[in-house]
C-alpha atoms as a PDB file:
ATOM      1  CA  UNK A   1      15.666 -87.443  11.705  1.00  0.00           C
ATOM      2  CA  UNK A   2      16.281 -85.631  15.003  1.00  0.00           C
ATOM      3  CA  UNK A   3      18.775 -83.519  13.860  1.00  0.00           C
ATOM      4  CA  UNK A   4      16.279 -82.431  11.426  1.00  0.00           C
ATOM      5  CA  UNK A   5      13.543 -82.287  13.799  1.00  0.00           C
ATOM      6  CA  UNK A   6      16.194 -79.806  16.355  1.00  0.00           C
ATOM      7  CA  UNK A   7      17.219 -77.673  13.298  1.00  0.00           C
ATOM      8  CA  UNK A   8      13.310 -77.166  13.249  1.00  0.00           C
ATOM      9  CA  UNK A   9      12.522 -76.522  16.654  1.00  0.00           C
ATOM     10  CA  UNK A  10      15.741 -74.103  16.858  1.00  0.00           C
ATOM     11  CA  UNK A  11      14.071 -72.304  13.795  1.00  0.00           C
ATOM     12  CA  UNK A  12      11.081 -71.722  15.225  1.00  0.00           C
ATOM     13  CA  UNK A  13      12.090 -70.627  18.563  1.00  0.00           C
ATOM     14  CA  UNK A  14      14.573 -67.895  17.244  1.00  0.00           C
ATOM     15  CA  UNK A  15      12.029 -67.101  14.497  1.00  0.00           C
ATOM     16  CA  UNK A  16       9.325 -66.608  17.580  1.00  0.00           C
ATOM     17  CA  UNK A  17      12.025 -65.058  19.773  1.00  0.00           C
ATOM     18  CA  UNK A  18      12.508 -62.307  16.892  1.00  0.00           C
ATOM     19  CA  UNK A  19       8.541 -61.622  16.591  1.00  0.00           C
ATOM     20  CA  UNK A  20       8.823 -60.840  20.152  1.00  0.00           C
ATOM     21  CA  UNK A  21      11.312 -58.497  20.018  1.00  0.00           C
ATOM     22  CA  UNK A  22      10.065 -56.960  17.342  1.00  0.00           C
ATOM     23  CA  UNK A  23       9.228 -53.102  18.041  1.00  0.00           C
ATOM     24  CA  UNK A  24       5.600 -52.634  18.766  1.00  0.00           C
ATOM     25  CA  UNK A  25       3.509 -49.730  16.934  1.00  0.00           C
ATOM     26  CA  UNK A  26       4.650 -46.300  17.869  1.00  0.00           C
ATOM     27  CA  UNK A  27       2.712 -44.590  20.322  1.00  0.00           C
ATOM     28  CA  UNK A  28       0.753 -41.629  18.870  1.00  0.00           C
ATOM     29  CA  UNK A  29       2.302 -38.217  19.601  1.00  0.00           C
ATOM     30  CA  UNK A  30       0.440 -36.061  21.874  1.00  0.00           C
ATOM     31  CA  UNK A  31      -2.276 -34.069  20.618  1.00  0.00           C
ATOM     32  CA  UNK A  32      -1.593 -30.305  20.838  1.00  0.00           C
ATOM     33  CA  UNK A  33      -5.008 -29.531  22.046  1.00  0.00           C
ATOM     34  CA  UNK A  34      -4.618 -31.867  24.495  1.00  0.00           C
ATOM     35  CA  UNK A  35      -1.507 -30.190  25.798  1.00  0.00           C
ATOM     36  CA  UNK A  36      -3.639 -27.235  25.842  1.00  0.00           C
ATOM     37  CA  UNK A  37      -6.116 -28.638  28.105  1.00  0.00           C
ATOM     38  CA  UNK A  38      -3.299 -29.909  30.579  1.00  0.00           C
ATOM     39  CA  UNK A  39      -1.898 -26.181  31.024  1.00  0.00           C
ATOM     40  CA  UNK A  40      -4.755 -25.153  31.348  1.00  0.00           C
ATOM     41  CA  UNK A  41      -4.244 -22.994  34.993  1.00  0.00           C
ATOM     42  CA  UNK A  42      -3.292 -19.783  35.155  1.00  0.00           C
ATOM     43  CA  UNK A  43      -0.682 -18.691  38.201  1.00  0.00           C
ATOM     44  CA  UNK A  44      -1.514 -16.552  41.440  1.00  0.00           C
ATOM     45  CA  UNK A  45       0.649 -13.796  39.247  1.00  0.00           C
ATOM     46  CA  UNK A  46      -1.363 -14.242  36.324  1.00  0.00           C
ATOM     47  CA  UNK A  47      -4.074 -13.743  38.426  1.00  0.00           C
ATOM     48  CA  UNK A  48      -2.784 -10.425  40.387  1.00  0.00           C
ATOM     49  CA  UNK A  49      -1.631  -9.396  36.777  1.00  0.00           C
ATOM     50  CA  UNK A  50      -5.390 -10.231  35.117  1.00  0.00           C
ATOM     51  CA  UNK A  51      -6.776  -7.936  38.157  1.00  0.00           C
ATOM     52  CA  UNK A  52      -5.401  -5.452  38.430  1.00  0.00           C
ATOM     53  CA  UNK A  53      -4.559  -4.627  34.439  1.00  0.00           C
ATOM     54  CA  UNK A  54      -8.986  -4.635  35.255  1.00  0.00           C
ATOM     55  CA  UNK A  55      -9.339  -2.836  38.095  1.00  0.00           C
ATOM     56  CA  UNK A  56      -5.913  -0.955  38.914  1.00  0.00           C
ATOM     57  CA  UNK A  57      -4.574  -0.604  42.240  1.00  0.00           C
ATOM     58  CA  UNK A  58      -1.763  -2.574  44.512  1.00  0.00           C
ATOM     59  CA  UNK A  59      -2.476  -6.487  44.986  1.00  0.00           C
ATOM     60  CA  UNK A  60      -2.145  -7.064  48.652  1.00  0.00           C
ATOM     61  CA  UNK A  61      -3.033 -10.678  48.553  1.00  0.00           C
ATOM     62  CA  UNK A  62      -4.053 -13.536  45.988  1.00  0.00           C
ATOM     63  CA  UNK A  63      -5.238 -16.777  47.190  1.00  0.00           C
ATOM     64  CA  UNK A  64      -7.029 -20.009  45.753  1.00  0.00           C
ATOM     65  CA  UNK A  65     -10.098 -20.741  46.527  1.00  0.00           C
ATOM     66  CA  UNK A  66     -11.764 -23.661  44.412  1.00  0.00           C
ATOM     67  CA  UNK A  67     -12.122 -22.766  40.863  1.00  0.00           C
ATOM     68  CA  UNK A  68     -10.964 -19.275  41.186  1.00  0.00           C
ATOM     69  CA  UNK A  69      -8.391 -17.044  42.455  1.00  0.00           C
ATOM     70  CA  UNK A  70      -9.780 -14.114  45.141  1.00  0.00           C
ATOM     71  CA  UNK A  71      -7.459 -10.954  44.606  1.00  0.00           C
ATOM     72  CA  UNK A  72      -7.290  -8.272  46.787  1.00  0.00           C
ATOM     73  CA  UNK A  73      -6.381  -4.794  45.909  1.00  0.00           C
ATOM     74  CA  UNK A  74      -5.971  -1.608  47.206  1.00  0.00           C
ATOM     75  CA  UNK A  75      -7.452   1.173  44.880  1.00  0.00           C
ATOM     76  CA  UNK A  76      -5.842   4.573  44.911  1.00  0.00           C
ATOM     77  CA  UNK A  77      -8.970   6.168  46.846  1.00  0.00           C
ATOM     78  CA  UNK A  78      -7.833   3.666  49.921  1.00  0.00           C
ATOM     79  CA  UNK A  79     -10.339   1.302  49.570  1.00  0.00           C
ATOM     80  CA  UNK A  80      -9.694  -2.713  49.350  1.00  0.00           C
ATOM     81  CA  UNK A  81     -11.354  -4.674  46.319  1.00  0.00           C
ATOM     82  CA  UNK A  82     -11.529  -8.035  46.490  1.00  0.00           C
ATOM     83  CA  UNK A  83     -11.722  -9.415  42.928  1.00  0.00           C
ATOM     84  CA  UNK A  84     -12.202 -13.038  41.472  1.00  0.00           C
ATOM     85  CA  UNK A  85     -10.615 -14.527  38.977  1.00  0.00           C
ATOM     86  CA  UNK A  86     -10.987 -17.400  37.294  1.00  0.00           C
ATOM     87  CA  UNK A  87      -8.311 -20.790  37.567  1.00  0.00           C
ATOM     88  CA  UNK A  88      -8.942 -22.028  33.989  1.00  0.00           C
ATOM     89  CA  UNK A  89      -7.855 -19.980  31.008  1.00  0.00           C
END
């Protein structure tokens, strides 16, 4: 009767000890769009690039300022632009 009764027991635990090591549902793969939304940013170059492919001229400077990018170039005729560009795509 107790060996029965430990044959049992030893069942169940390694039958309980398997469900626990059992692989748990696959995590979903990452949404595309939501990679999207995480690279979202352009760089300071893309920025210099974005502004002056607009406006022409030599970027002196590009610098962050909130939700934008503040680029200054210097147009052929001498003077200094200061553009803005925005940080989000």
């Amino acid at each position: 009767m107790i060996k029965m009764l430990l044959i049992g027991l030893s069942f169940l635990v390694s039958v309980s000890a398997t469900a626990q090591l059992s692989p748990q549902e696959p995590l979903a793969p990452i949404s595309p769009h939501w990679v999207l939304a995480q690279k979202s940013e352009i760089s300071k170059s893309q920025a210099a690039a974005i502004a002056q492919k607009k406006h022409g001229g030599k970027v002196l400077s590009v610098s962050r300022e909130g939700d934008v990018y503040r680029v200054k170039l210097l147009q052929d005729s001498g003077r200094v632009k200061i553009v803005t560009v925005a940080a989000q795509k």
